[in-house]
Protein backbone atom coordinates (compact mmCIF):
# COMPACT_ATOMS: atom_id res chain seq x y z
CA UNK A 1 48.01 -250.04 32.88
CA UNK A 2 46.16 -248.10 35.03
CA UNK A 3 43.35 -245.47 33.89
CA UNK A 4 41.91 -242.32 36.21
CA UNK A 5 38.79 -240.98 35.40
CA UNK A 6 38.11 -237.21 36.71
CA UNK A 7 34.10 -236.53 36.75
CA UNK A 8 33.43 -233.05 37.27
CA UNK A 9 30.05 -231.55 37.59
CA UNK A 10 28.87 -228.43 36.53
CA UNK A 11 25.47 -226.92 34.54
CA UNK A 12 26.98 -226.65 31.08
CA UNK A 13 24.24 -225.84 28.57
CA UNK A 14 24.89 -228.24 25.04
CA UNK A 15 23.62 -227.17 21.98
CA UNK A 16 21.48 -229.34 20.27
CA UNK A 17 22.79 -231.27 17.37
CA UNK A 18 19.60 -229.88 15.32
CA UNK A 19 20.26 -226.64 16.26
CA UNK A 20 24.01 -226.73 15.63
CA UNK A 21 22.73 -228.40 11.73
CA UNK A 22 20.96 -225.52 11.22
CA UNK A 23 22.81 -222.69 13.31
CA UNK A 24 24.49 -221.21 9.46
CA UNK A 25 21.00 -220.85 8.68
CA UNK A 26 19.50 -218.78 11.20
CA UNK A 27 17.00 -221.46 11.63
CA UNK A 28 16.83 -222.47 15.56
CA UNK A 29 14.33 -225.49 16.96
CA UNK A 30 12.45 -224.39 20.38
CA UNK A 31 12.06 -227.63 21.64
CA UNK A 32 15.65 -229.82 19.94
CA UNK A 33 15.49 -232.84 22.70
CA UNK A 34 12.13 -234.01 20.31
CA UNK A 35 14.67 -233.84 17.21
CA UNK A 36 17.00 -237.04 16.80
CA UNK A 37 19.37 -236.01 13.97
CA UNK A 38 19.55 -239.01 11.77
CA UNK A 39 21.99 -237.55 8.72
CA UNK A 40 23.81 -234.10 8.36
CA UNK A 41 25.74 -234.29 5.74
CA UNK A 42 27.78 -231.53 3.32
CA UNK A 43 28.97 -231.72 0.15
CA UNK A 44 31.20 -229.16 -1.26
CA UNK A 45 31.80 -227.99 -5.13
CA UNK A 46 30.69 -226.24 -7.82
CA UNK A 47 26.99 -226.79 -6.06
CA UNK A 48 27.03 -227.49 -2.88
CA UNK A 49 24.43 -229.36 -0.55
CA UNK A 50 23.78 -229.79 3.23
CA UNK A 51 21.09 -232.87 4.27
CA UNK A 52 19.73 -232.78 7.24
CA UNK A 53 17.43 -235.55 8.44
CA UNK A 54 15.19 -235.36 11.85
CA UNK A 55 13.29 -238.26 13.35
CA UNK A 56 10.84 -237.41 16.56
CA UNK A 57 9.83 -240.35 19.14
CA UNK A 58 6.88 -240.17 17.28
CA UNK A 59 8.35 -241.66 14.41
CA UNK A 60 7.53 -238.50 12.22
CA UNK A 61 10.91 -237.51 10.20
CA UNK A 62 11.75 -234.38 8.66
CA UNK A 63 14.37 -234.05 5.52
CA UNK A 64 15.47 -230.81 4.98
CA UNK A 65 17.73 -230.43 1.67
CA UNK A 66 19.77 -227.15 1.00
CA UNK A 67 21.24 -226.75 -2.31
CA UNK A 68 22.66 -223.33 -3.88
CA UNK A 69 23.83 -221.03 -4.97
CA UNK A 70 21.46 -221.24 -7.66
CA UNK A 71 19.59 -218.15 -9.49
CA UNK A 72 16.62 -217.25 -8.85
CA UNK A 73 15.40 -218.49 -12.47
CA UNK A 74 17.16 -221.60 -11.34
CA UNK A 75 15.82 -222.51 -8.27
CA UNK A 76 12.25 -221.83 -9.64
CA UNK A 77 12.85 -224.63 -12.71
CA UNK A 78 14.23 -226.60 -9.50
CA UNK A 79 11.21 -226.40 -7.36
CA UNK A 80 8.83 -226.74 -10.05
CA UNK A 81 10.55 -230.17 -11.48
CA UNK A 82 11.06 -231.76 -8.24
CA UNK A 83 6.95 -231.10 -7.42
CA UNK A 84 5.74 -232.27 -10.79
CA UNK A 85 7.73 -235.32 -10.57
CA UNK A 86 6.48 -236.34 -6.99
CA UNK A 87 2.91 -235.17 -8.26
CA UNK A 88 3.44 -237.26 -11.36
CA UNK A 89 4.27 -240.36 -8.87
CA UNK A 90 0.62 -240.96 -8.40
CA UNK A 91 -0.37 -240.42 -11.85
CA UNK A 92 -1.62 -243.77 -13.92
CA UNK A 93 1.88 -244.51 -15.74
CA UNK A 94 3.51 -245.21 -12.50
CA UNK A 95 0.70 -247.36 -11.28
CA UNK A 96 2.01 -250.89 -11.99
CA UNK A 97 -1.51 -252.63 -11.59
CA UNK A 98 -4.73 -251.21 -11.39
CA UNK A 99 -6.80 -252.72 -8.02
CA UNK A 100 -9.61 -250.28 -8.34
CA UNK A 101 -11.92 -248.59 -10.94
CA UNK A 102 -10.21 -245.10 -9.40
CA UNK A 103 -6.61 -246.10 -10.20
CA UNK A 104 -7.29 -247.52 -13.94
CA UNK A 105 -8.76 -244.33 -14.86
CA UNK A 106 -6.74 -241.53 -13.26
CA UNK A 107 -3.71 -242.69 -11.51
CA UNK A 108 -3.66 -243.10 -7.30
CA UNK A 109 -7.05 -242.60 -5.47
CA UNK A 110 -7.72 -239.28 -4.48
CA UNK A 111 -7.53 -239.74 -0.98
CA UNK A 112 -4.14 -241.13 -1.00
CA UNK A 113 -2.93 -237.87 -3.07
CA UNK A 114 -1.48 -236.02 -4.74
CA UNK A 115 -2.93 -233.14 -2.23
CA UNK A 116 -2.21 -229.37 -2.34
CA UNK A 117 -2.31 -227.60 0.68
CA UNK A 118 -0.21 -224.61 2.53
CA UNK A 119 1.67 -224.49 6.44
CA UNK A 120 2.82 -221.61 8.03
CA UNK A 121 6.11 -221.87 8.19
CA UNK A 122 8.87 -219.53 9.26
CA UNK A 123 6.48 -216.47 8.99
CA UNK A 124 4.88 -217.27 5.88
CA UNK A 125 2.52 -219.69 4.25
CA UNK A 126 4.33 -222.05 2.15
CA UNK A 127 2.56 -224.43 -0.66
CA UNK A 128 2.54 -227.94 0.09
CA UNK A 129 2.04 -231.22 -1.88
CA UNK A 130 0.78 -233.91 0.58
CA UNK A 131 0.64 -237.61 -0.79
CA UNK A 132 0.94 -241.13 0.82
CA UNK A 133 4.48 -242.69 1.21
CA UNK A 134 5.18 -246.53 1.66
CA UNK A 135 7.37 -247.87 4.41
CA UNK A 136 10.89 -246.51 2.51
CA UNK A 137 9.33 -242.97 2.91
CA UNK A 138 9.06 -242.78 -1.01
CA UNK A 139 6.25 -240.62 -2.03
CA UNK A 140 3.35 -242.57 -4.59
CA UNK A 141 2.35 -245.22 -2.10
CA UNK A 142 -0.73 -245.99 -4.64
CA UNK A 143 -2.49 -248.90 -3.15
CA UNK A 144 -3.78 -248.87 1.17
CA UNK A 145 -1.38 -252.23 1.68
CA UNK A 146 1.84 -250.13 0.58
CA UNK A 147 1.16 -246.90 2.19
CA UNK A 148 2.82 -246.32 5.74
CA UNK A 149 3.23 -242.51 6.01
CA UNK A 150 1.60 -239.26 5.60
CA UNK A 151 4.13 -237.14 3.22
CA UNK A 152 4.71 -233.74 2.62
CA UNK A 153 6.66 -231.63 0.39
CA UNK A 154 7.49 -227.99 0.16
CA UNK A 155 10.88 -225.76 -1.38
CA UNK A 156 11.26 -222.37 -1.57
CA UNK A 157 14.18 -220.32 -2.53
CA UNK A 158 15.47 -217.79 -0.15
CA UNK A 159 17.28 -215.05 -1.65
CA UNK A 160 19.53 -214.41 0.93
CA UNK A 161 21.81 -217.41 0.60
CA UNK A 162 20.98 -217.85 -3.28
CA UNK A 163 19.87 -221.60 -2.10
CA UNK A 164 16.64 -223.56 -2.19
CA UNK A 165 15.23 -225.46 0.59
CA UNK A 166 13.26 -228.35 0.00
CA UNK A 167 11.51 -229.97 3.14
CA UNK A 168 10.07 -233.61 2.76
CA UNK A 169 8.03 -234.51 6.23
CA UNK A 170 6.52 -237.83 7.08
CA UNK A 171 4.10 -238.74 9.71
CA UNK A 172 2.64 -242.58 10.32
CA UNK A 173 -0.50 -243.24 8.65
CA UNK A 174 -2.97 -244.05 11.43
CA UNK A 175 -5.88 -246.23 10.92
CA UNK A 176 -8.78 -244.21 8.78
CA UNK A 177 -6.21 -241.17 8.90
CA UNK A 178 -7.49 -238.49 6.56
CA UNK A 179 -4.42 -236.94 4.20
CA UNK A 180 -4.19 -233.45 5.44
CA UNK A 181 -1.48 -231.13 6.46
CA UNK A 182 -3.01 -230.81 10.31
CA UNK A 183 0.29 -233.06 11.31
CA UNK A 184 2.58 -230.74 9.53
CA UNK A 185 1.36 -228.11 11.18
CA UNK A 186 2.19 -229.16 14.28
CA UNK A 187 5.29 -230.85 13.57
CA UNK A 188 6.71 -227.76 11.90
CA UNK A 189 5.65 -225.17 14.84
CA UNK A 190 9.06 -225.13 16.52
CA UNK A 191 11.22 -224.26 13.72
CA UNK A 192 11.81 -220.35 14.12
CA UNK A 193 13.64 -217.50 12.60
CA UNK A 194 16.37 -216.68 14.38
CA UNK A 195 17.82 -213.88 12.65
């Protein structure tokens, strides 16, 4: 058997597999070769849902979550649940044992979170829970030998498409690392508004 291989070359311009994720969205990334899509995934019925995960040579990963269509009463029971259950994470009931004076009285200490803080995103400033995550990217990372990432959490509901968007983004923990949204920031200024 005998196999030919014709190589042409030519300047074709590719999409980028972030920006083809997120092209029925209007949504377009300026600089895609930083974004490694790790998951895009839709599921179809009576809700449906589209996951899309990023990961940048950094090791920072984005997980964007679009569910609808929802009302608007809806979405704002959604959002609300979904921030007062990862806010709840670093409460005192979820501890499992106490290792400092902090945690035994009031849950996680408070420079491992829960945090509240905004980003600029897409035009407008968006509230933002920030907490420590351990090495599965689960937010409530409660004691400094489980926590591995910076984690941030924001959903809104946009109107347009009757869906929320929830956005979890994680960023390595660096040594004496302060929780703040300064990462996010950055990580989050090349997602634009395409429409």
């Amino acid at each position: 058997m005998t196999f030919t291989f014709l190589i042409l070359s030519a300047n074709l311009v590719w999409a980028s597999p972030i920006n083809e994720a997120l092209q029925d969205y209007g949504i377009k990334v300026s600089d895609p070769a930083q974004l490694k899509v790790i998951k895009n995934q839709k599921v179809s019925g009576e809700k449906s849902q589209h996951i899309i995960e990023v990961e940048t040579p950094a090791l920072e990963r984005v997980e964007i979550r679009i569910v609808g269509p929802l009302t608007e009463d809806g979405a704002k029971t959604m959002i609300e649940s979904e921030r007062a259950r990862l806010a709840g994470l670093y409460s005192a009931q979820q501890t499992p044992y106490m290792g400092d004076i902090a945690q035994a009285v009031g849950g996680c200490s408070s420079s491992l979170g829960p945090k509240s803080s905004t980003v600029s995103f897409l035009g407008e400033s968006r509230p933002v829970l920030l907490g420590a995550a351990n090495g599965d990217r689960a937010f409530g990372a409660c004691s400094k030998d489980q926590v591995r990432y910076k984690g941030a959490y924001w959903a809104y509901f946009d109107p347009a498409s009757k869906s929320v968007w929830s956005w979890r983004a994680f960023t390595p923990w660096r040594d004496r690392s302060k929780l703040n949204s300064n990462w996010l920031a950055l990580l989050m200024a090349g997602f634009k508004n395409d429409r």
